[in-house]
Protein backbone atom coordinates (compact mmCIF):
# COMPACT_ATOMS: atom_id res chain seq x y z
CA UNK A 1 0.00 0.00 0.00
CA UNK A 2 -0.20 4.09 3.51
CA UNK A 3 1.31 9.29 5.86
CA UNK A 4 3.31 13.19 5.34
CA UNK A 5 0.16 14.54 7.61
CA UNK A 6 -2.45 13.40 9.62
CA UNK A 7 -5.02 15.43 6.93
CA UNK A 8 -3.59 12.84 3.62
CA UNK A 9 -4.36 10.01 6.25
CA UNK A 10 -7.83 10.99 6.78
CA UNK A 11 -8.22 11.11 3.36
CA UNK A 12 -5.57 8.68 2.15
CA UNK A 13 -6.37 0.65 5.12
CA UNK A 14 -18.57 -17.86 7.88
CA UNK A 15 -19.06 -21.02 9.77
CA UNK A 16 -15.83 -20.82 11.16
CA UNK A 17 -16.09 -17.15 12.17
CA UNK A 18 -19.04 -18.03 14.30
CA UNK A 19 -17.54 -19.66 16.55
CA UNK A 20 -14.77 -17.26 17.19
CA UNK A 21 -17.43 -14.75 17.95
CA UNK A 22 -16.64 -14.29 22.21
CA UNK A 23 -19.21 -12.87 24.10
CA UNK A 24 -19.00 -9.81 26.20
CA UNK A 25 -16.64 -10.06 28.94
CA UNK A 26 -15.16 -13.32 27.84
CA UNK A 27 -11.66 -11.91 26.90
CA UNK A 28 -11.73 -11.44 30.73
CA UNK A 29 -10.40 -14.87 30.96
CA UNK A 30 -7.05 -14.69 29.40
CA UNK A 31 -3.69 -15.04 30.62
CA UNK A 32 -2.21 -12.52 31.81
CA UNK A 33 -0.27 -10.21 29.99
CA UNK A 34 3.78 -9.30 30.03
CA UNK A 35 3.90 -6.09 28.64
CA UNK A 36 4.87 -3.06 30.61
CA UNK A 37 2.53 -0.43 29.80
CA UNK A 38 3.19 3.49 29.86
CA UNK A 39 2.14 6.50 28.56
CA UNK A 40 3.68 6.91 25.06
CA UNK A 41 6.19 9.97 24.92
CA UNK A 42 4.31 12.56 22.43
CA UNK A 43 7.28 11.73 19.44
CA UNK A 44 5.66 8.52 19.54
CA UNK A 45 2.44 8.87 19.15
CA UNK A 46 2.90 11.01 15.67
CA UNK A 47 1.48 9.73 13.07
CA UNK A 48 3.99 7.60 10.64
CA UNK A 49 5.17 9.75 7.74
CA UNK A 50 4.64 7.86 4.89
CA UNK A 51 7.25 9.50 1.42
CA UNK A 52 4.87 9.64 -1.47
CA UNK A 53 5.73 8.99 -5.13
CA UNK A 54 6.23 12.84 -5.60
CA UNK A 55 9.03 14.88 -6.57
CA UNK A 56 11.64 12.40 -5.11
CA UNK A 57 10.01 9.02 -6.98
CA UNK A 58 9.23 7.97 -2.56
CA UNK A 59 7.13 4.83 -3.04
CA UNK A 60 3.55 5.28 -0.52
CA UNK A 61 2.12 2.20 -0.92
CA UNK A 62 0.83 3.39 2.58
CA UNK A 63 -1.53 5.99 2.43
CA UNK A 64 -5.88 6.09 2.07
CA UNK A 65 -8.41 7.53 0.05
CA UNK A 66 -11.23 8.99 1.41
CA UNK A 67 -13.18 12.04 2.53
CA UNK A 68 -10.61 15.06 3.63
CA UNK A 69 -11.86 16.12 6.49
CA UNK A 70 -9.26 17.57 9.25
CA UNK A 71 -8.80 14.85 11.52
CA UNK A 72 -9.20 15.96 15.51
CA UNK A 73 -6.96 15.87 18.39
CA UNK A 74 -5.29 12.23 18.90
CA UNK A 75 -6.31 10.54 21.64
CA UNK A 76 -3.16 9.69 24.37
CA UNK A 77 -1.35 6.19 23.42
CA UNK A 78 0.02 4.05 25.83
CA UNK A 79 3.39 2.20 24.63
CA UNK A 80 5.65 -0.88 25.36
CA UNK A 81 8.59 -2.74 24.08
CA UNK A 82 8.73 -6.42 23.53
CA UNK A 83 12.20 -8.43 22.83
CA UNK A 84 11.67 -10.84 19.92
CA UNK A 85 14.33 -12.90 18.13
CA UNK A 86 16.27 -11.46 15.47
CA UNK A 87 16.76 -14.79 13.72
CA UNK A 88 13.66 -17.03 14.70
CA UNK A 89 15.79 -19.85 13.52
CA UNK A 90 18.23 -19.01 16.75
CA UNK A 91 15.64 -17.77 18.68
CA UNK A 92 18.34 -17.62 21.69
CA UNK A 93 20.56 -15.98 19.81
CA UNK A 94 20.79 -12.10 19.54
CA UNK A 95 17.41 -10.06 20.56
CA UNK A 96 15.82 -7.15 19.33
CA UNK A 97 13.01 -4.57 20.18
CA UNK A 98 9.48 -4.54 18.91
CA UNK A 99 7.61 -1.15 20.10
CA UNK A 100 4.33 -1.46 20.42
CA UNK A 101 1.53 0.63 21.79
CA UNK A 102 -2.45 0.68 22.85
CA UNK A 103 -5.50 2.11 22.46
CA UNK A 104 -7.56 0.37 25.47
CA UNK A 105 -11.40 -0.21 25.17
CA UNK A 106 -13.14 2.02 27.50
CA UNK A 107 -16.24 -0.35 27.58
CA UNK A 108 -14.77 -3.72 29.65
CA UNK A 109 -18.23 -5.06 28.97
CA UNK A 110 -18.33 -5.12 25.41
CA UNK A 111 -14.75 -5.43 25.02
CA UNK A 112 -14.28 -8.79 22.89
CA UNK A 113 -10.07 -8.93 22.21
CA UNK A 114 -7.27 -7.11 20.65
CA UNK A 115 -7.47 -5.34 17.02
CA UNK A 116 -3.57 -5.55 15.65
CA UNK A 117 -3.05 -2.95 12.99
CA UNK A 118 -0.71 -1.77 10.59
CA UNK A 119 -1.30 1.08 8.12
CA UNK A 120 1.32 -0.05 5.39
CA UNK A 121 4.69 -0.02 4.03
CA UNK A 122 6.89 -1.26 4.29
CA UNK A 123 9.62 1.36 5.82
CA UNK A 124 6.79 3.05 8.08
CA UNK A 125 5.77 2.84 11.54
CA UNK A 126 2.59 2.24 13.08
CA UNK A 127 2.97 2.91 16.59
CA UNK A 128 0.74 5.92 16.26
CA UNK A 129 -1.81 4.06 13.94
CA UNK A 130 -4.36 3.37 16.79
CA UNK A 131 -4.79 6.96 17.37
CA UNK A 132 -5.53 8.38 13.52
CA UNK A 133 -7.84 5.67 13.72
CA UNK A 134 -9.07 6.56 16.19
CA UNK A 135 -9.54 10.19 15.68
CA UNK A 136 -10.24 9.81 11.68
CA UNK A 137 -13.97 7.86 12.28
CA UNK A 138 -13.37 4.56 13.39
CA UNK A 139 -17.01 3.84 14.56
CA UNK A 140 -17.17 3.80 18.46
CA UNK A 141 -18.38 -0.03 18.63
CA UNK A 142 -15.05 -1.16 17.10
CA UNK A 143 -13.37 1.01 19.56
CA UNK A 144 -15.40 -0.23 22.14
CA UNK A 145 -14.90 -3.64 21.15
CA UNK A 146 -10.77 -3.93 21.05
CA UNK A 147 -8.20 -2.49 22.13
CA UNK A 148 -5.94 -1.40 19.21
CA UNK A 149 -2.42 -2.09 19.08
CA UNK A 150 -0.66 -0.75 17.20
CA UNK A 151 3.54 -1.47 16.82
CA UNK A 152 6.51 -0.13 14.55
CA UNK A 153 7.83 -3.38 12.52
CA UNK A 154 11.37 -4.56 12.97
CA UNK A 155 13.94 -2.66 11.38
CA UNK A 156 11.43 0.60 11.64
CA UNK A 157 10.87 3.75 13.90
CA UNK A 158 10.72 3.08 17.32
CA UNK A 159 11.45 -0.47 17.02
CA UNK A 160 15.04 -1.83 16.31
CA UNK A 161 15.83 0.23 13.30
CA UNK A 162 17.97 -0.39 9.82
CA UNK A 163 20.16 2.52 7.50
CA UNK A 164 21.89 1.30 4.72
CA UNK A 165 23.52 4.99 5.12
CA UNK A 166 22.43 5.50 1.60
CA UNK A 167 23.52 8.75 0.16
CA UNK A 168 21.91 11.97 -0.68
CA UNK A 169 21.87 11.37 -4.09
CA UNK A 170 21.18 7.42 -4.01
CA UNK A 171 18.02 9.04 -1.11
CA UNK A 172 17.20 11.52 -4.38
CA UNK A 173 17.02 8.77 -6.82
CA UNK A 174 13.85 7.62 -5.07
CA UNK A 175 12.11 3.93 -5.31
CA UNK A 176 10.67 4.70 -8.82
CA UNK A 177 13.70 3.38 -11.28
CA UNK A 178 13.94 6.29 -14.00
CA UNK A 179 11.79 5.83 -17.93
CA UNK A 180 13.68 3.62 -19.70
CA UNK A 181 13.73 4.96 -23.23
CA UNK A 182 16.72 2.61 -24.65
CA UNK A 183 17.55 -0.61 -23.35
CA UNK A 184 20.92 1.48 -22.57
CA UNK A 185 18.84 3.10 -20.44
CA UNK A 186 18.41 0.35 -18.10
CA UNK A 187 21.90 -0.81 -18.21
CA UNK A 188 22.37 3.05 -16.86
CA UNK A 189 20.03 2.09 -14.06
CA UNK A 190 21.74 -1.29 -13.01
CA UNK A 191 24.37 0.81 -12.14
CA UNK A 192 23.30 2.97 -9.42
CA UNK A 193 20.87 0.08 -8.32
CA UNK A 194 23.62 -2.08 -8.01
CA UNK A 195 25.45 0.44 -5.51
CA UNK A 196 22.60 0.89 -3.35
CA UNK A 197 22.69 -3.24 -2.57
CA UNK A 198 26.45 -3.13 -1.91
CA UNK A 199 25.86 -0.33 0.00
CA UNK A 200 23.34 -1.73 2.14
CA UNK A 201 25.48 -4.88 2.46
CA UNK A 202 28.58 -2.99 3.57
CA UNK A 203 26.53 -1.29 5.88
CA UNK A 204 26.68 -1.95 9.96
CA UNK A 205 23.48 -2.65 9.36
CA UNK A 206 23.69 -5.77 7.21
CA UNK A 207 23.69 -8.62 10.15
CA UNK A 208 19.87 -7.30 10.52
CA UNK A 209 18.68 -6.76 6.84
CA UNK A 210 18.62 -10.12 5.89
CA UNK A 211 15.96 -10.63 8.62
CA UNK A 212 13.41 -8.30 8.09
CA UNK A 213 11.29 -9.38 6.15
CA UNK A 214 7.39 -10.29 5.92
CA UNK A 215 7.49 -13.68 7.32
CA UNK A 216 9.55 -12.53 10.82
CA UNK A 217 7.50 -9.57 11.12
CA UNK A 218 4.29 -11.92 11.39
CA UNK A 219 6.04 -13.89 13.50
CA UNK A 220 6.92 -10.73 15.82
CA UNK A 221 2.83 -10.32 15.79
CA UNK A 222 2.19 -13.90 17.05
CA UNK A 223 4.70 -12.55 19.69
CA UNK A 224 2.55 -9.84 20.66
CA UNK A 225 -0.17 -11.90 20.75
CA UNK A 226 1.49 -13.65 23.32
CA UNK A 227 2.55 -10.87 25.33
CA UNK A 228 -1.38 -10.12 25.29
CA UNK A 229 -2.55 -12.57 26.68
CA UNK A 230 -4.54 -13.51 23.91
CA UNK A 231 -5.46 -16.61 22.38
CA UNK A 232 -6.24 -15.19 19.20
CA UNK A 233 -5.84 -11.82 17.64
CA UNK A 234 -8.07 -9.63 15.22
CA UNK A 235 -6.33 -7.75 12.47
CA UNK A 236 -6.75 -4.51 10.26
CA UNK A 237 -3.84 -4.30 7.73
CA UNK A 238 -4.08 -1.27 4.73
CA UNK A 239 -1.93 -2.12 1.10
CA UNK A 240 1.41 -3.72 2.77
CA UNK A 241 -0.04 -4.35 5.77
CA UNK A 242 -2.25 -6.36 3.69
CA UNK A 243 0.89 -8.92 3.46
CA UNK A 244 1.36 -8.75 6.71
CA UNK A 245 -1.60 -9.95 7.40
CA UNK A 246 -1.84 -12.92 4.79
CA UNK A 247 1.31 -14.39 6.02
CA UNK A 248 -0.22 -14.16 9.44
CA UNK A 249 -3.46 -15.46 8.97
CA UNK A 250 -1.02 -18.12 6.45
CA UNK A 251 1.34 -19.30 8.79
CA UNK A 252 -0.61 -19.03 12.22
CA UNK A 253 -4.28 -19.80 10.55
CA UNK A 254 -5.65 -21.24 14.11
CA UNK A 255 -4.32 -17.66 16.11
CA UNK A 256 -6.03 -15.20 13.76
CA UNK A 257 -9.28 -14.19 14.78
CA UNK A 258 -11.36 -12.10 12.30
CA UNK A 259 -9.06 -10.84 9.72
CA UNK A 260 -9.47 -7.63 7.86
CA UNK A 261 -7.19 -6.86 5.09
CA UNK A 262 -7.95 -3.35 3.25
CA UNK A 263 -6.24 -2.37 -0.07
CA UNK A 264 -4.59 -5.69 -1.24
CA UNK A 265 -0.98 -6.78 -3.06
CA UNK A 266 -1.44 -10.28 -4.53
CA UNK A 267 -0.85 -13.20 -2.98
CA UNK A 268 3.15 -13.08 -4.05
CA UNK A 269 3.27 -10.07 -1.63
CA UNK A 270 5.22 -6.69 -2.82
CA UNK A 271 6.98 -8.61 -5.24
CA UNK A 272 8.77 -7.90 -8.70
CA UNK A 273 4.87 -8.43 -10.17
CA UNK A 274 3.36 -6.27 -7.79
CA UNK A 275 6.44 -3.16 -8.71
CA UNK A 276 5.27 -3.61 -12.68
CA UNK A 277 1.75 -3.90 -11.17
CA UNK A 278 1.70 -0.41 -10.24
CA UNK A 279 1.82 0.87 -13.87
CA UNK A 280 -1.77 -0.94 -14.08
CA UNK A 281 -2.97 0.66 -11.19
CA UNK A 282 -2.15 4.08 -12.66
CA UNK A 283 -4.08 3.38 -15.91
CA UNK A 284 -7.05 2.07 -13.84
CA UNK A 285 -7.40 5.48 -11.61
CA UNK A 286 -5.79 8.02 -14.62
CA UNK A 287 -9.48 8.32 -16.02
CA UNK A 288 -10.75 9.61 -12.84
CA UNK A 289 -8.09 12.58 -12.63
CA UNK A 290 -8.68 12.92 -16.56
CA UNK A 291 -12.39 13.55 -16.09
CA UNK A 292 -11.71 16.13 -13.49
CA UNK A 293 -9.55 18.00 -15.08
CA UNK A 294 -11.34 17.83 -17.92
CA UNK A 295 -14.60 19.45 -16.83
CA UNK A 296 -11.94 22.66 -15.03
CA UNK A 297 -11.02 23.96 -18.21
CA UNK A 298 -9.24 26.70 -16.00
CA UNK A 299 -6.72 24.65 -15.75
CA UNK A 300 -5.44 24.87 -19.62
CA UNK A 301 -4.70 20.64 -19.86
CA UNK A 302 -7.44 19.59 -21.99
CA UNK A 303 -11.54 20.04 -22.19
CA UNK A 304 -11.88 15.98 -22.93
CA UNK A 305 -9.89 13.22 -21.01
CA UNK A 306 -8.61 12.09 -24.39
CA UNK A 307 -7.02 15.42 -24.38
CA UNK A 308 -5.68 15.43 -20.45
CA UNK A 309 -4.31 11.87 -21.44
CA UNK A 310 -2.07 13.59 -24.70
CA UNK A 311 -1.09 16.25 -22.21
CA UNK A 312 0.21 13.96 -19.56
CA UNK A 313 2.43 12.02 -22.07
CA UNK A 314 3.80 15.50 -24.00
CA UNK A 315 4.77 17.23 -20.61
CA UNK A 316 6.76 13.64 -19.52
CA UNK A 317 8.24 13.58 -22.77
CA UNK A 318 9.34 17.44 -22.53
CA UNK A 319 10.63 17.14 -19.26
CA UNK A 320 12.24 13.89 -19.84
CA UNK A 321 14.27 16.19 -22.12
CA UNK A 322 15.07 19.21 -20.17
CA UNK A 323 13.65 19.37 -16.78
CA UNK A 324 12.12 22.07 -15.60
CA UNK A 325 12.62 23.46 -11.65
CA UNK A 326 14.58 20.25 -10.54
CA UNK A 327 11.50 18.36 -12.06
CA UNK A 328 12.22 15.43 -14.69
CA UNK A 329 9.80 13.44 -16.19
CA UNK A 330 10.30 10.18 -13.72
CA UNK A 331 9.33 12.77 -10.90
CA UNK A 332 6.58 14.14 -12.87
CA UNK A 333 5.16 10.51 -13.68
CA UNK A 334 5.74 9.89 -9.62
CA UNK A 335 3.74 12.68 -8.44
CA UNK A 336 1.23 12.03 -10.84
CA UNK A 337 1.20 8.33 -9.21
CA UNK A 338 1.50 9.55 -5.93
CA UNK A 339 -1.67 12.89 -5.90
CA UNK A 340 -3.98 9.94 -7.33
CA UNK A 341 -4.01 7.75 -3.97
CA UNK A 342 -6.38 10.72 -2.79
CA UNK A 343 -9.19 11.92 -4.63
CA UNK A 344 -9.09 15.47 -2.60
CA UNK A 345 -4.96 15.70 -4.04
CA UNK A 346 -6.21 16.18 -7.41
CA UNK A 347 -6.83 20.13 -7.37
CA UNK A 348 -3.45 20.17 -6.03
CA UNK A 349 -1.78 17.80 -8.91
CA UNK A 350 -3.87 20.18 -11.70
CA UNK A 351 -2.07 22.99 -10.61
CA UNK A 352 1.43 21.32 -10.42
CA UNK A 353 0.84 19.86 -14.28
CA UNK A 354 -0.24 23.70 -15.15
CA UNK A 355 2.80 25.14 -13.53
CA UNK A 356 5.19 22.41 -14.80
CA UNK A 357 3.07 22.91 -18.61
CA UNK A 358 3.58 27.19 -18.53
CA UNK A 359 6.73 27.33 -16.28
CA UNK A 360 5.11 28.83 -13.50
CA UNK A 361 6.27 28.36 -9.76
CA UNK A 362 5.16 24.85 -8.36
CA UNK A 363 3.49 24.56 -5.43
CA UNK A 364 5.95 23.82 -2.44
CA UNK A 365 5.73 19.79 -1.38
CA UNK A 366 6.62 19.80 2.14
CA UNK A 367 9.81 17.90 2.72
CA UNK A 368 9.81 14.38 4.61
CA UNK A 369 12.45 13.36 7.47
CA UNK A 370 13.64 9.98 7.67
CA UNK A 371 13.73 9.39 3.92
CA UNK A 372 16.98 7.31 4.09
CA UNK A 373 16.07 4.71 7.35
CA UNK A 374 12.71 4.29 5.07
CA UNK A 375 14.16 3.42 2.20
CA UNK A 376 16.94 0.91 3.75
CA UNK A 377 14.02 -1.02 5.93
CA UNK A 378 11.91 -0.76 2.47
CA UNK A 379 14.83 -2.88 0.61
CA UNK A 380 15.30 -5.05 3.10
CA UNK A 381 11.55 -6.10 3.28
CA UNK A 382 11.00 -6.13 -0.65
CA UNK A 383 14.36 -7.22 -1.86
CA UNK A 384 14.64 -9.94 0.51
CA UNK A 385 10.75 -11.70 0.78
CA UNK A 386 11.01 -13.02 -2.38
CA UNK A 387 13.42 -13.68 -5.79
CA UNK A 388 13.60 -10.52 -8.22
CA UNK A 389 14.69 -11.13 -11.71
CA UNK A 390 18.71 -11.06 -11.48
CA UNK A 391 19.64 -9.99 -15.68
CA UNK A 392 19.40 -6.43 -17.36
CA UNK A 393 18.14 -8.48 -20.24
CA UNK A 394 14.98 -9.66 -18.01
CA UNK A 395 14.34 -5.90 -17.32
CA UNK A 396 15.19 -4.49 -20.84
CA UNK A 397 12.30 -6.87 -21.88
CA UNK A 398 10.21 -6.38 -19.42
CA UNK A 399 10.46 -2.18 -19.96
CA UNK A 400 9.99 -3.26 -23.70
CA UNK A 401 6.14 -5.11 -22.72
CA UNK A 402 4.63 -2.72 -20.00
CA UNK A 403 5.59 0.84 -21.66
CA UNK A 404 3.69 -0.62 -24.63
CA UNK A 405 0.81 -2.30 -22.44
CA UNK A 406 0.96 0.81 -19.49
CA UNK A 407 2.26 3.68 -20.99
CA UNK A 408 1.37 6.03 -18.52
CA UNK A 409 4.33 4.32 -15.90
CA UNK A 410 5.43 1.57 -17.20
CA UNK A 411 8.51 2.13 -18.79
CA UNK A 412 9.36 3.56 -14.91
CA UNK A 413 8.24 0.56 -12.58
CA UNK A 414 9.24 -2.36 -15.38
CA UNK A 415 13.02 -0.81 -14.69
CA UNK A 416 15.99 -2.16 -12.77
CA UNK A 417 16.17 -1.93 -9.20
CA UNK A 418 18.39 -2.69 -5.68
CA UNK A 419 16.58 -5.93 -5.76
CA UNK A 420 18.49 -7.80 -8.90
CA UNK A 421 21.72 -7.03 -6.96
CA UNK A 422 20.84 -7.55 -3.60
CA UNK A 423 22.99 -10.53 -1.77
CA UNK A 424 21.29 -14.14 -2.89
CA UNK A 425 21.70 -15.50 0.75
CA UNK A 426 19.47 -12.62 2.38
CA UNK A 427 16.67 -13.74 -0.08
CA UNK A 428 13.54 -16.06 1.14
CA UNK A 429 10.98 -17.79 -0.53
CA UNK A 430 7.83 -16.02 0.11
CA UNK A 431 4.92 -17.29 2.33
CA UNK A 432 2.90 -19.70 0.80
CA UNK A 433 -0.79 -18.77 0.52
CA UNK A 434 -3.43 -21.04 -0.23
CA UNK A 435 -6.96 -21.89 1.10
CA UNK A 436 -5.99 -24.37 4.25
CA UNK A 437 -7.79 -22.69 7.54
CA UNK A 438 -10.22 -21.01 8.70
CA UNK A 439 -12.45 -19.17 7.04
CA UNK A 440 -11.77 -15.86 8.86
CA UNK A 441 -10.73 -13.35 6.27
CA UNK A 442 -12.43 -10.33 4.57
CA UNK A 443 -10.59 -8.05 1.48
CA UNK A 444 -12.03 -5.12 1.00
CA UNK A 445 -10.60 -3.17 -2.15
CA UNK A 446 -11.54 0.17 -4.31
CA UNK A 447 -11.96 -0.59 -7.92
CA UNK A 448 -9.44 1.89 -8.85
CA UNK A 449 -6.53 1.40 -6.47
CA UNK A 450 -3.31 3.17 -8.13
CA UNK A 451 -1.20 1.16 -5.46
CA UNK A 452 -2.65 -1.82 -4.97
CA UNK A 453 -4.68 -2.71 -8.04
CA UNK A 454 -8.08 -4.12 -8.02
CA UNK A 455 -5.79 -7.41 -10.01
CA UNK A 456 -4.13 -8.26 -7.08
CA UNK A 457 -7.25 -8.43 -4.88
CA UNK A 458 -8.66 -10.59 -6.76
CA UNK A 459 -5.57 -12.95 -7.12
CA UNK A 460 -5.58 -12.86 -3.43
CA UNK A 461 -9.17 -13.72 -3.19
CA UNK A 462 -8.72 -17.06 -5.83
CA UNK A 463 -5.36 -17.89 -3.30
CA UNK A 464 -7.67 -17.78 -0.41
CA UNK A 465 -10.44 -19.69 -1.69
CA UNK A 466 -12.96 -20.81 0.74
CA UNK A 467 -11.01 -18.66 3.62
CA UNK A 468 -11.78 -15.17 2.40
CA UNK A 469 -15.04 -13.08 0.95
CA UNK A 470 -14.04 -9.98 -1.11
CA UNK A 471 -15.77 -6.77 -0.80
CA UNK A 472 -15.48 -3.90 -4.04
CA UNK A 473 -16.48 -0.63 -3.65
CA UNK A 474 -16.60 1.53 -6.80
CA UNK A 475 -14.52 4.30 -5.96
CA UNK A 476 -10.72 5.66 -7.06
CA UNK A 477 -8.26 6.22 -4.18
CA UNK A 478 -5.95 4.05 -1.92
CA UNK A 479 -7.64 2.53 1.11
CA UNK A 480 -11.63 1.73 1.60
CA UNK A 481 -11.55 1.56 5.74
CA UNK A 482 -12.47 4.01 7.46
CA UNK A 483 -11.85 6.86 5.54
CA UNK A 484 -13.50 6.37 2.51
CA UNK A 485 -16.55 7.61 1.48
CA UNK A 486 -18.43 4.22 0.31
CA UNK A 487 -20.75 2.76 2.95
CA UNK A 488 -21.85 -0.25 2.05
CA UNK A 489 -18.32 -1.10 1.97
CA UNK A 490 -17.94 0.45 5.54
CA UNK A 491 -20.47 -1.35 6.98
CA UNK A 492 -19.51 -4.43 5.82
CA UNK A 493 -16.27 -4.11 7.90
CA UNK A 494 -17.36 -2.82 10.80
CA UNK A 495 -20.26 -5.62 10.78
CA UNK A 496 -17.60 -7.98 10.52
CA UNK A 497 -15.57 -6.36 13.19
CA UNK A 498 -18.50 -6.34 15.76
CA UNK A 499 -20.37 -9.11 15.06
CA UNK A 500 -18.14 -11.71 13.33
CA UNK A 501 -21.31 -12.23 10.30
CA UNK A 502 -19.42 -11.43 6.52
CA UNK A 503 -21.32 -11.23 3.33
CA UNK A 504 -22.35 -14.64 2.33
CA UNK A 505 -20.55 -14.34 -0.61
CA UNK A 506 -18.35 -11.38 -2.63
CA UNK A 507 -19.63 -7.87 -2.39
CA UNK A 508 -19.85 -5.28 -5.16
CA UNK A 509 -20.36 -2.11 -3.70
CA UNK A 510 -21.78 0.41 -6.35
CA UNK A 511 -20.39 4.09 -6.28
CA UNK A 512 -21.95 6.52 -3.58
CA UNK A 513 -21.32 10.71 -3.62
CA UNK A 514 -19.03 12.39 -1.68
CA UNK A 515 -19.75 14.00 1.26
């Protein structure tokens, strides 16, 4: 999937089930729990800053679509650390820590368990996630029925963290690989991917990036389970945290309670698929932003979408040949990427194509700390879950295919990356999904997801079989719960949430106004 201000957050998440469903009170029976709780210092409870696919190509596969309203004061956190194994295959050997915080139920007697979250990734923390949640219209019976938790993954934030100690200009170059024009241009790219890996590898870092990854971070959740006291644990994941919580519910199916999984990768994960993927999720949403700008012919782009569609591929073009203000055309495609997660950005991105078109001044973006710990922890997780192509010629024919089949990105996310160089030791075989265990999970997915495409959801939802019920709502953006605008598909999670009962079967949710 995920967040630069608390505002983009706010706008940019059976059988079987029935008998999970505990009645009020019962989670009063469970063991007791071995965290230390305390009041969360206030740099902790900040909402995660999530770098967007702007200006510096920062990939935000974390954010959520939705309403814009301003989100209210955030409610006070309490936090806790929890050691965990840095190598679950020496799980005696060398310990890290997990930070973790809470949002307690103020309602004992409906409380019913724990709701884990995570708002996305990977790179970002979500120590703070309870409390946007919280504050950005999480209905009061969920509240009232978990306590959220909330926790920073390993190698992230608060929580044992990773730094490649990438440079400013490798932290510049971004996570979106530059248009590849030539297949020269790619060999270009391999070049400064390649020193980004053997950076991170040379880095003091390196005994912890190969264990990062997807699979130990669900493994640190089943931890926190534990350190609940619970038997079994709820879950709300948005776009990466989506992975997160497949591998959970995949390799701990009798521990996960009712499963939520908002804005879904496939079921390889945030793999080299799901990279190229992203060109198809910028086609699917593009007509929305075309139509807009379309019917604001103040904006001088074109009075059709046909017409905003020629003028997004002449300005790349131009700036691909002589930038303009520091901004190329890979920056130009990423912000275009990036503004379309949120339907509310797209006044915003109209005036940064008209200012980038005539050569006036661009709106400011607001700069981002942390860039460079984000990136490292973002390599380590997608580099090292799963195998990435290891050839230029793989890429140069794979830039070849998707700038011809998604030519408003793909010649961009189809290019070479850190991952074809990274060390072949530090790589794992991704979870294995499939439809063995309960039949606990809900995916709930826009149509027109620029970051997680509607594609994957459904590939999930085949992977799942039996296990999972998918819910559509027909509406642009990144992230359906709870900030989005649709309610059927709101209800449908929150029903699940409180009462356990999914749709009998998959859910299309037609399109409902704004506001």
């Amino acid at each position: 999937m995920p967040l630069r201000r608390i505002t983009t957050l706010a706008l940019a998440l059976s059988a079987t089930a029935a008998t999970l469903t505990a009645l009020p009170g019962a989670a009063a029976a469970r063991t007791p729990e071995t965290l230390r709780w305390k009041p969360c210092a206030e740099e902790q409870r900040q909402p995660a800053e999530t770098p967007k696919d702007g200006k510096d190509g920062k990939d935000a596969k974390g954010g959520n679509g939705g309403k814009g309203a301003e989100v209210p004061e955030l409610p006070p956190l309490e936090c806790a650390t929890l050691d965990v194994p840095l190598d679950y295959a020496d799980p005696g050997g060398r310990q890290i820590e997990i930070a973790v915080s809470r949002l307690a139920s103020e309602k004992p007697e409906r409380r019913r368990g724990v709701l884990l979250t995570n708002p996305g990734g990977p790179g970002i923390g979500g120590l703070g996630y309870p409390a946007i949640l919280a504050a950005s219209g999480l209905p009061q019976e969920v509240r009232d029925a978990y306590d959220l938790i909330g926790f920073d993954p390993r190698g992230v934030g608060r929580s044992t963290p990773v730094s490649c100690g990438l440079t400013q200009e490798q932290q510049d170059r971004g996570n979106f690989p530059t248009w590849a024009h030539t297949p020269g241009d790619v060999v270009r790219e391999a070049e400064g991917a390649r020193e980004i890996a053997e950076r991170c590898a040379a880095s003091p870092s390196a005994p912890l990036l190969p264990h990062i990854g997807t699979a130990d971070v669900a493994r640190d959740m089943d931890r926190i389970r534990a350190a609940l006291g619970e038997e079994r644990v709820s879950y709300l994941g948005a776009s990466y945290g989506t992975q997160l919580g497949t591998a959970y519910a995949s390799l701990f199916p009798g521990r996960g309670d009712r499963i939520v999984l908002d804005s879904n990768l496939g079921p390889g994960g945030y793999d080299h698929r799901a990279m190229r993927m992203l060109a198809r999720g910028l086609e699917d949403r593009f007509p929305d932003f075309a139509a807009y700008v379309a019917a604001h012919p103040e904006y001088g782009l074109g009075t059709t979408p046909r017409q905003v569609r020629a003028t997004y591929q002449e300005l790349a073009r131009r700036l691909d040949r002589e930038p303009v203000q520091g901004w190329d055309g890979t920056s130009f495609r990423g912000v275009t990427f990036d503004r379309l997660y949120v339907d509310a950005n797209m006044p915003e991105l109209a005036k940064i194509w008209q200012a980038l078109d005539t050569g006036g001044p661009v709106p400011e973006q607001p700069p981002f700390p942390g860039v460079e710990p984000f990136m490292s922890a973002r390599f380590a997780v997608i580099c090292g879950d799963s195998p990435w192509p290891r050839t230029i010629r793989e890429y140069q024919r794979d830039v070849r295919a998707d700038s011809r089949r998604y030519p408003l990105l793909g010649g961009s996310t189809a290019n070479i990356g850190p991952c074809a160089s990274w060390p072949r030791s530090w790589v794992k075989e991704p979870v294995r999904v499939d439809d063995q265990g309960p039949s606990n999970v809900l995916l709930v997915q826009n149509e027109r997801d620029p970051g997680t495409p509607l594609a994957g959801a459904k590939a999930l939802r085949r992977a799942f079989g039996d296990r999972a019920v998918l819910v559509t709502a027909d509406q642009g953006g990144h992230g359906v719960y709870p900030f989005g605008v649709n309610g059927c598909a709101n209800d449908a999670v929150t029903t699940y949430l409180t009462t356990g009962q999914r749709p009998a079967r998959d859910l299309a949710c037609a399109a409902e106004p704004a506001g």
